[in-house]
C-alpha atoms as a PDB file:
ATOM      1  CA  UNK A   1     -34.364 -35.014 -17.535  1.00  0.00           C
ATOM      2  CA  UNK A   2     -32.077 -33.882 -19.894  1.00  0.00           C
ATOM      3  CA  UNK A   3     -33.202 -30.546 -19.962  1.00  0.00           C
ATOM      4  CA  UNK A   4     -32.667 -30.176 -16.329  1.00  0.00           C
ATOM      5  CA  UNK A   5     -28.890 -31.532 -16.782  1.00  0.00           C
ATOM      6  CA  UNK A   6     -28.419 -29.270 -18.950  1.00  0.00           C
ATOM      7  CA  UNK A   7     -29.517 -26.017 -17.278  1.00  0.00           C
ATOM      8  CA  UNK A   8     -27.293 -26.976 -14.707  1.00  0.00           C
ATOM      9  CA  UNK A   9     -24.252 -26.946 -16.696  1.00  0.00           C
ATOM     10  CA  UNK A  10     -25.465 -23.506 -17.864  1.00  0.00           C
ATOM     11  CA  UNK A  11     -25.942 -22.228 -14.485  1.00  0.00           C
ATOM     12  CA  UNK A  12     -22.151 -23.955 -13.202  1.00  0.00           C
ATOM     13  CA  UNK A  13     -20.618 -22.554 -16.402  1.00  0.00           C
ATOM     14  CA  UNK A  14     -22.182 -18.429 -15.446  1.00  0.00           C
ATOM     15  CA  UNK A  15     -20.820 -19.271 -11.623  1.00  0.00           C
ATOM     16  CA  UNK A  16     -17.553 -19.967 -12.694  1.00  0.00           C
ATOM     17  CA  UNK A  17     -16.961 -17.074 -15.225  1.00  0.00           C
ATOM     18  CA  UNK A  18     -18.524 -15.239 -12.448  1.00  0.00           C
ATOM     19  CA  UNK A  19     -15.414 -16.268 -10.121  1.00  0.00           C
ATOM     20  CA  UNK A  20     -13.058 -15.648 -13.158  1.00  0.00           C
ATOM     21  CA  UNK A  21     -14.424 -12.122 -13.840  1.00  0.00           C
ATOM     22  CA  UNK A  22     -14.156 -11.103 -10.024  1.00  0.00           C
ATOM     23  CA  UNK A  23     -10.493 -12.609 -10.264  1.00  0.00           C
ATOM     24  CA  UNK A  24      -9.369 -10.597 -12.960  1.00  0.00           C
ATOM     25  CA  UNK A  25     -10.695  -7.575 -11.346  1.00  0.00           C
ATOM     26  CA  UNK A  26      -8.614  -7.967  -8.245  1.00  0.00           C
ATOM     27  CA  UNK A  27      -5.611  -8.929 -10.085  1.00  0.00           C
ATOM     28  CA  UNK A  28      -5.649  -7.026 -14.023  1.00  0.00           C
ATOM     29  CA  UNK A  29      -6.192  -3.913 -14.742  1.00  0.00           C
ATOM     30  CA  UNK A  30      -7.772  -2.770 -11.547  1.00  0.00           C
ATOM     31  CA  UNK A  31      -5.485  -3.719  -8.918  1.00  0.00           C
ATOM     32  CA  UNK A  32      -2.549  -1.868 -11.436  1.00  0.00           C
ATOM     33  CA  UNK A  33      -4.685   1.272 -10.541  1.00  0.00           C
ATOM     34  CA  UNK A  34      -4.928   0.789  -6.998  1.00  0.00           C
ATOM     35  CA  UNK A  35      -1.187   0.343  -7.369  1.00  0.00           C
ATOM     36  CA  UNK A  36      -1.003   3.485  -8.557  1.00  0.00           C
ATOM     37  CA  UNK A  37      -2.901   4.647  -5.937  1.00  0.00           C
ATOM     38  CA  UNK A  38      -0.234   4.033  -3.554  1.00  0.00           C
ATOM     39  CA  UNK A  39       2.512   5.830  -6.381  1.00  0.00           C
ATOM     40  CA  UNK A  40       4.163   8.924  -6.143  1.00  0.00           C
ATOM     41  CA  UNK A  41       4.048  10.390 -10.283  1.00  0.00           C
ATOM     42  CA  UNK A  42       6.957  13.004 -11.172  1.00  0.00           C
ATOM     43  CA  UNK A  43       5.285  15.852 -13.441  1.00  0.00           C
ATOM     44  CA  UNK A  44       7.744  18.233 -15.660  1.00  0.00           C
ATOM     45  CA  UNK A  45       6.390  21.457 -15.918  1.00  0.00           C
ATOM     46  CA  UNK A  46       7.950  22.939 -19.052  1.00  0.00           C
ATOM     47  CA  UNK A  47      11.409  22.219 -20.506  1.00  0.00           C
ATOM     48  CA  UNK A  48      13.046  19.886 -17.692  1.00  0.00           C
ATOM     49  CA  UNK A  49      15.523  17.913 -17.935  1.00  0.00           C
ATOM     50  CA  UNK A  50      14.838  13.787 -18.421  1.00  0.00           C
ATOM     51  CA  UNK A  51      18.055  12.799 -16.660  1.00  0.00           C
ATOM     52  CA  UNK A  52      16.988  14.653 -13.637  1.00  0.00           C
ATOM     53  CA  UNK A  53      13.475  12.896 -13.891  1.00  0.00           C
ATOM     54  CA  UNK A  54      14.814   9.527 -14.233  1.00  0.00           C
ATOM     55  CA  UNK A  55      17.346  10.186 -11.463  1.00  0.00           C
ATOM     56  CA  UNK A  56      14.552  11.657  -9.413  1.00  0.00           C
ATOM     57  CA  UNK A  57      12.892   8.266 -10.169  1.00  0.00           C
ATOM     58  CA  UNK A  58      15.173   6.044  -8.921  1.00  0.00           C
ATOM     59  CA  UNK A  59      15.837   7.333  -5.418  1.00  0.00           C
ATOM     60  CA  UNK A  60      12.808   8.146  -4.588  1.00  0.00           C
ATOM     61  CA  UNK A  61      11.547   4.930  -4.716  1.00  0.00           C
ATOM     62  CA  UNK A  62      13.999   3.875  -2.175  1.00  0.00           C
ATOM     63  CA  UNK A  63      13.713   6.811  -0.115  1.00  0.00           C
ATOM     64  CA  UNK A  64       9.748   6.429   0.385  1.00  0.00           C
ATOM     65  CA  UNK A  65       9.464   2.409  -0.555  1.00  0.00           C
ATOM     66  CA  UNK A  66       7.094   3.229  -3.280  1.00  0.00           C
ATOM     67  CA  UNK A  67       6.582   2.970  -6.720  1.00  0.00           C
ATOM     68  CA  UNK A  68       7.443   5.946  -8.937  1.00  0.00           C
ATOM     69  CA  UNK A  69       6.516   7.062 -12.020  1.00  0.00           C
ATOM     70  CA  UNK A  70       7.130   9.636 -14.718  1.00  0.00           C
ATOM     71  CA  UNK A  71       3.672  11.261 -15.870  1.00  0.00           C
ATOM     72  CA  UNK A  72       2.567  13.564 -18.791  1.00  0.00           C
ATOM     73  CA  UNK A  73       4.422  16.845 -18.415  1.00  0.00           C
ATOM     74  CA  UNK A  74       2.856  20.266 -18.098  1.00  0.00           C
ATOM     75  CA  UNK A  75       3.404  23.518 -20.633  1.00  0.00           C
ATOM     76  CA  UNK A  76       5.518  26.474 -19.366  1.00  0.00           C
ATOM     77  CA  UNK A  77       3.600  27.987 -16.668  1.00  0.00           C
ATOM     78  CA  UNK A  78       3.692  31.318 -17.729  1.00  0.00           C
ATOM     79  CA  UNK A  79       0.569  31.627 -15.908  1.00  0.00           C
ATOM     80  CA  UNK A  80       2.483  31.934 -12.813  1.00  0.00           C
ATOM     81  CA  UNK A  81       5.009  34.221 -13.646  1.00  0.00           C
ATOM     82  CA  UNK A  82       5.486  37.887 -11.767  1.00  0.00           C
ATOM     83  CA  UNK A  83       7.096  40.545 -13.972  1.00  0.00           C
ATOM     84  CA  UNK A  84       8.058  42.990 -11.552  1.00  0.00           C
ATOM     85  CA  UNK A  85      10.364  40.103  -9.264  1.00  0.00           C
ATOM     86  CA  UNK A  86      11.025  37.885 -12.759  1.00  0.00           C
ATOM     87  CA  UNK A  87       9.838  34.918 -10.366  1.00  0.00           C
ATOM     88  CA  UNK A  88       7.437  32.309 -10.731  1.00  0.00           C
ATOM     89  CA  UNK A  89       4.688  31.858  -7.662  1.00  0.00           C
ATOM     90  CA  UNK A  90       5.058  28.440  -6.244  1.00  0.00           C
ATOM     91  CA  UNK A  91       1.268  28.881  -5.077  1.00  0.00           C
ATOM     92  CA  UNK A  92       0.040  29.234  -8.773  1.00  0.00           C
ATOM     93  CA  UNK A  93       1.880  26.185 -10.266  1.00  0.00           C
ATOM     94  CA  UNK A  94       0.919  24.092  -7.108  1.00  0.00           C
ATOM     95  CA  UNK A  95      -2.589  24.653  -7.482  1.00  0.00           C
ATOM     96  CA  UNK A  96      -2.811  24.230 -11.405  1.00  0.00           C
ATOM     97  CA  UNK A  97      -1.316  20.473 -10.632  1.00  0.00           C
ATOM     98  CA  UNK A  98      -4.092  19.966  -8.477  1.00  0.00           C
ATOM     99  CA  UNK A  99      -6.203  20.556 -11.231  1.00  0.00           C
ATOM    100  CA  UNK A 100      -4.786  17.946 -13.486  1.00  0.00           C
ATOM    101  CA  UNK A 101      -7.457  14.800 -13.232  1.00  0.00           C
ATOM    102  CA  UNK A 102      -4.931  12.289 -14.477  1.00  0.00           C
ATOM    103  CA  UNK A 103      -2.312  12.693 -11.713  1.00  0.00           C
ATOM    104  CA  UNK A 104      -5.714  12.107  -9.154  1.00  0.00           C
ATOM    105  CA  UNK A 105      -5.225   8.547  -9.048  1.00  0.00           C
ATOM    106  CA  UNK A 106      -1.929   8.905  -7.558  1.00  0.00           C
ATOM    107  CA  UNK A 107      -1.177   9.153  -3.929  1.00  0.00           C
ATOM    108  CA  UNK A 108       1.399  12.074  -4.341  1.00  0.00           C
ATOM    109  CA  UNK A 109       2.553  14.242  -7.058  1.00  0.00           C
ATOM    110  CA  UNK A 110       5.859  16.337  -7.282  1.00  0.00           C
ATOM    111  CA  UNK A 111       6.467  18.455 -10.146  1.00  0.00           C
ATOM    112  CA  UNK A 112       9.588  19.854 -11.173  1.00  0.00           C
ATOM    113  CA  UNK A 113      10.076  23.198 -12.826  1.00  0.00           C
ATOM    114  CA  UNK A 114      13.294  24.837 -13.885  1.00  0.00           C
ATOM    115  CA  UNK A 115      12.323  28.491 -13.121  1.00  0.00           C
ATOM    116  CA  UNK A 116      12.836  30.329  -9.487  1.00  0.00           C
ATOM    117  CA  UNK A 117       9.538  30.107  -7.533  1.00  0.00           C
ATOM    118  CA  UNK A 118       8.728  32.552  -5.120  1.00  0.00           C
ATOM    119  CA  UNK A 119       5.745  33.213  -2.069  1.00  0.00           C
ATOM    120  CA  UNK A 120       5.102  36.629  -1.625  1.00  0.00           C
ATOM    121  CA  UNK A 121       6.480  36.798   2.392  1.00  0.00           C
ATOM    122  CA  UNK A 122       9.809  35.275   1.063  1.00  0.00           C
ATOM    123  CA  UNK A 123      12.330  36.438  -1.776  1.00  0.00           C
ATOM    124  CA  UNK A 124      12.793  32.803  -3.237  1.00  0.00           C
ATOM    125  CA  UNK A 125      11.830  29.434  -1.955  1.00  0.00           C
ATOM    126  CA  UNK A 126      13.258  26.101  -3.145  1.00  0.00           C
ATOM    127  CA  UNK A 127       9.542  24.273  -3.150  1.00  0.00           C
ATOM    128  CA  UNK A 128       5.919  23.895  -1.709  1.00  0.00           C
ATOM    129  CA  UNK A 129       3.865  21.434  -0.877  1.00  0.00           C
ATOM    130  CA  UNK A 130       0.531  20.665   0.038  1.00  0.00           C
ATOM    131  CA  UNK A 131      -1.248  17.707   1.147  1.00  0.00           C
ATOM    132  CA  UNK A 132      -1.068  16.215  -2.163  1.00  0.00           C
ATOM    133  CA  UNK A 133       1.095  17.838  -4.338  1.00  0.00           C
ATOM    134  CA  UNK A 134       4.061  19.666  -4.376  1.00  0.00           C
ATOM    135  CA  UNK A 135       6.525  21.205  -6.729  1.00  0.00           C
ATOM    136  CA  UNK A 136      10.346  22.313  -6.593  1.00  0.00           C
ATOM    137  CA  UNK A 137      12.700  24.208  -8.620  1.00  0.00           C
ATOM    138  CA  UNK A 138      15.857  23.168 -10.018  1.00  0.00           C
ATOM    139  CA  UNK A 139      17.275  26.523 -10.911  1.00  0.00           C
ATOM    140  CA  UNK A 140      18.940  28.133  -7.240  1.00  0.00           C
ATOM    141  CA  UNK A 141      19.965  24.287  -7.137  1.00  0.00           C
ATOM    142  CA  UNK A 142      23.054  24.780  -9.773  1.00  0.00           C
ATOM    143  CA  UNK A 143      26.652  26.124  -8.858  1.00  0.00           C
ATOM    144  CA  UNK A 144      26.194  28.240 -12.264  1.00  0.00           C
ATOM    145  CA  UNK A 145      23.397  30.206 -10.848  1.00  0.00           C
ATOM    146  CA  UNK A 146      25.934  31.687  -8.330  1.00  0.00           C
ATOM    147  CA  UNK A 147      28.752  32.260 -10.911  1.00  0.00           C
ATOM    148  CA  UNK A 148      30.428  29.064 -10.116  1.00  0.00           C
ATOM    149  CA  UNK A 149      31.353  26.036 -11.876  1.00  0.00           C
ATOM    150  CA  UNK A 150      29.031  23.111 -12.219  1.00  0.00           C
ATOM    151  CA  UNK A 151      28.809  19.995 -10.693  1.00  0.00           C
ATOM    152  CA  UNK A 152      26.697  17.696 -11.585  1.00  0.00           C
ATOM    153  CA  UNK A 153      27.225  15.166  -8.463  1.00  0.00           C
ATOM    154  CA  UNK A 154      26.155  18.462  -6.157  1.00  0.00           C
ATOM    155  CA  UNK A 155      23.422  19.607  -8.331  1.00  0.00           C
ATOM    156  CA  UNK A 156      21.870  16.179  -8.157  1.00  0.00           C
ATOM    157  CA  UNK A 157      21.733  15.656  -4.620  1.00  0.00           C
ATOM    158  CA  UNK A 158      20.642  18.727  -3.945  1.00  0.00           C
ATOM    159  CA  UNK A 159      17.690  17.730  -6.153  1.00  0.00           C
ATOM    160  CA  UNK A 160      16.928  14.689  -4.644  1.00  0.00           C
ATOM    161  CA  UNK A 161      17.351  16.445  -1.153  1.00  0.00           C
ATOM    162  CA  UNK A 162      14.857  19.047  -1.975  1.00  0.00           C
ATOM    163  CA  UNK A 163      12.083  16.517  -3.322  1.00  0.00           C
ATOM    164  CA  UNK A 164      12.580  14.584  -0.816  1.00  0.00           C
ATOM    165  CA  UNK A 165      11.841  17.524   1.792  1.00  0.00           C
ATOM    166  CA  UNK A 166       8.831  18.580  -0.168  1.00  0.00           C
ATOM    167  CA  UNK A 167       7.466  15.303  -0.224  1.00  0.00           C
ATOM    168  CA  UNK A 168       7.902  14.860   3.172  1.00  0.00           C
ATOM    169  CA  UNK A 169       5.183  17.754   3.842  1.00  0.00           C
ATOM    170  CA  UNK A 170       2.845  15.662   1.487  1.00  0.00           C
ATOM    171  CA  UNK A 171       3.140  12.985   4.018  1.00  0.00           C
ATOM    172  CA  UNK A 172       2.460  15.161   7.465  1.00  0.00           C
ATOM    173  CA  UNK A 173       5.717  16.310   8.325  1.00  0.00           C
ATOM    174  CA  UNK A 174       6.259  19.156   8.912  1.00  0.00           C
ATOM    175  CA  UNK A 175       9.816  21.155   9.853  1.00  0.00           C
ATOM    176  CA  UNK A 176      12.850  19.350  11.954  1.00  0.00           C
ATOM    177  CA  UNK A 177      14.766  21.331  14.390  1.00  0.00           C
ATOM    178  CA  UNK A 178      17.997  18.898  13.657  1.00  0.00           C
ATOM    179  CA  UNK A 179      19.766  20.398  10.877  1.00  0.00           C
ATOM    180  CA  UNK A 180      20.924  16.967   9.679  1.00  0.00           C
ATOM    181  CA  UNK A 181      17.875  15.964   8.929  1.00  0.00           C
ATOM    182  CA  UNK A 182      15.941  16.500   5.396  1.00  0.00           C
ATOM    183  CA  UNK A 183      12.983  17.875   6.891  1.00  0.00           C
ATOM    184  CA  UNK A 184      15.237  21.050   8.265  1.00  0.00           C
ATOM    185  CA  UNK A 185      13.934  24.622   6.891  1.00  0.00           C
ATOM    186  CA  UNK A 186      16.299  25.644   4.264  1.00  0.00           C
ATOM    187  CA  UNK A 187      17.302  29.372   3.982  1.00  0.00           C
ATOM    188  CA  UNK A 188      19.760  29.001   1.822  1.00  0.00           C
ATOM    189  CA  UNK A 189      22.085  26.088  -0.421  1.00  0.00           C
ATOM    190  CA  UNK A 190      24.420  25.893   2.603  1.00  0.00           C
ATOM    191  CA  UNK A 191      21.563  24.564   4.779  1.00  0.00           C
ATOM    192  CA  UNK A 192      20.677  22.187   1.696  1.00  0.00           C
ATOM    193  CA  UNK A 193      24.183  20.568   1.934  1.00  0.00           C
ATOM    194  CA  UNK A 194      24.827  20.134   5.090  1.00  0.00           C
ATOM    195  CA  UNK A 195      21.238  18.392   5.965  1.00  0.00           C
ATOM    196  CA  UNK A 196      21.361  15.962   3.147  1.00  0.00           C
ATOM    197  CA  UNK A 197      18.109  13.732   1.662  1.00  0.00           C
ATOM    198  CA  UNK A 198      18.065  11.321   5.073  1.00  0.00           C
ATOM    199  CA  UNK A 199      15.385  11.655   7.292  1.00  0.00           C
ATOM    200  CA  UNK A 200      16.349  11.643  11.647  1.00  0.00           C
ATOM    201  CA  UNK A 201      15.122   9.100  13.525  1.00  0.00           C
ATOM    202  CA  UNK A 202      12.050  11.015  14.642  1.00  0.00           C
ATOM    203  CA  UNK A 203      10.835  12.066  11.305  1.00  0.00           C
ATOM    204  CA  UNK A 204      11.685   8.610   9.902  1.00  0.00           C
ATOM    205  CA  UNK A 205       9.279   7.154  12.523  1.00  0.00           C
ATOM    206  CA  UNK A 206       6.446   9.860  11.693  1.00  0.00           C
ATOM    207  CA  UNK A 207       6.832   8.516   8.542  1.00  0.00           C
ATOM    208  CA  UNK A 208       6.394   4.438   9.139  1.00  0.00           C
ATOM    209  CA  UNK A 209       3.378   5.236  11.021  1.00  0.00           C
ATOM    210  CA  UNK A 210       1.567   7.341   8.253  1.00  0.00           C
ATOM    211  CA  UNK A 211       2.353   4.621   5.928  1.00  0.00           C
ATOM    212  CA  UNK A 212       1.202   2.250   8.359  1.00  0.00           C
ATOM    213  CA  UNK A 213      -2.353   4.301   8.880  1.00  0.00           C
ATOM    214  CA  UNK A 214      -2.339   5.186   5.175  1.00  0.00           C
ATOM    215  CA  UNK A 215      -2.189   1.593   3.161  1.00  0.00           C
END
């Protein structure tokens, strides 16, 4: 008889570290992942500054009401750079963060580069994105690159504005004919300013209902 009361304690004992295992599961270490999961991770791609990546950081978690983070940065990518236009191809750098397995986890990644990126049908662009991924570059973003004087007040929203825009592809929107809102095709800095890092009405919509689809 004692035997028997005994095995049942045993067997009680295994269900209930069962039910603390399963707990832990949903609520340690795993459920941090599937938090990041639902993260966007910022990537550096060569010598970039931290300010910018921390400032980067903080808005965009407001902008898209998710968590942000700062991942491991990525060498120079040299790999990507055209000689004969002293450019970098947007393409190249794009697809080598899509290679990266620790930034698959995430459910978007935006690197940041401080070289001029270029696609081969346009002189310069400011970014690309995919459905994943996308990357922008700081450097047309500065007053100095156009023999003016800095500002660093500019220079940082038109940062966040860009990111923002890129981003925006990585979510399924594509370009807004109202040039006040981020999603507007920028051909050049003036565009940049004038449209801001808000989203319209209309693409802010698009936006709650891929979040809503995409939990």
């Amino acid at each position: 008889m004692s035997f028997k009361i005994q095995e049942g304690s045993i067997k009680t004992v295994l269900i209930i570290s069962l039910i603390s295992i399963v707990i832990f599961l949903n609520t340690g270490l795993f459920s941090k992942e599937r938090k990041f999961e639902m993260g966007i991770v910022l990537v550096g791609i060569g010598e970039v500054d931290r300010n910018i990546m921390d400032w980067l950081k903080n808005n965009l978690t407001k902008v898209f009401n998710r968590q942000v983070f700062i991942g491991k940065g990525m060498p120079d990518p040299d790999y990507a750079y055209h000689k004969k236009r002293d450019q970098y191809l947007s393409t190249a750098i794009l697809n080598a963060i899509m290679e990266q397995k620790e930034y698959t986890p995430y459910e978007k990644i935006l690197g940041i580069v401080d070289h001029d990126l270029f696609v081969p049908e346009l002189n310069f662009v400011f970014g690309e994105a995919s459905q994943k991924a996308a990357v922008i570059s700081l450097t047309r973003l500065r007053q100095t690159f156009y023999h003016l004087p800095e500002n660093q007040n500019l220079f940082h929203q038109r940062v966040l504005t860009e990111a923002v825009h890129e981003l925006g592809h990585t979510f399924g929107l594509g370009h807004c004919g109202n040039p006040r809102c981020v999603m507007f095709f920028s051909n050049s800095l003036t565009d940049t300013d004038r449209k801001g890092s808000e989203f319209c009405l209309s693409c802010k919509s698009k936006l709650q209902k891929f979040s809503t689809h995409h939990p």
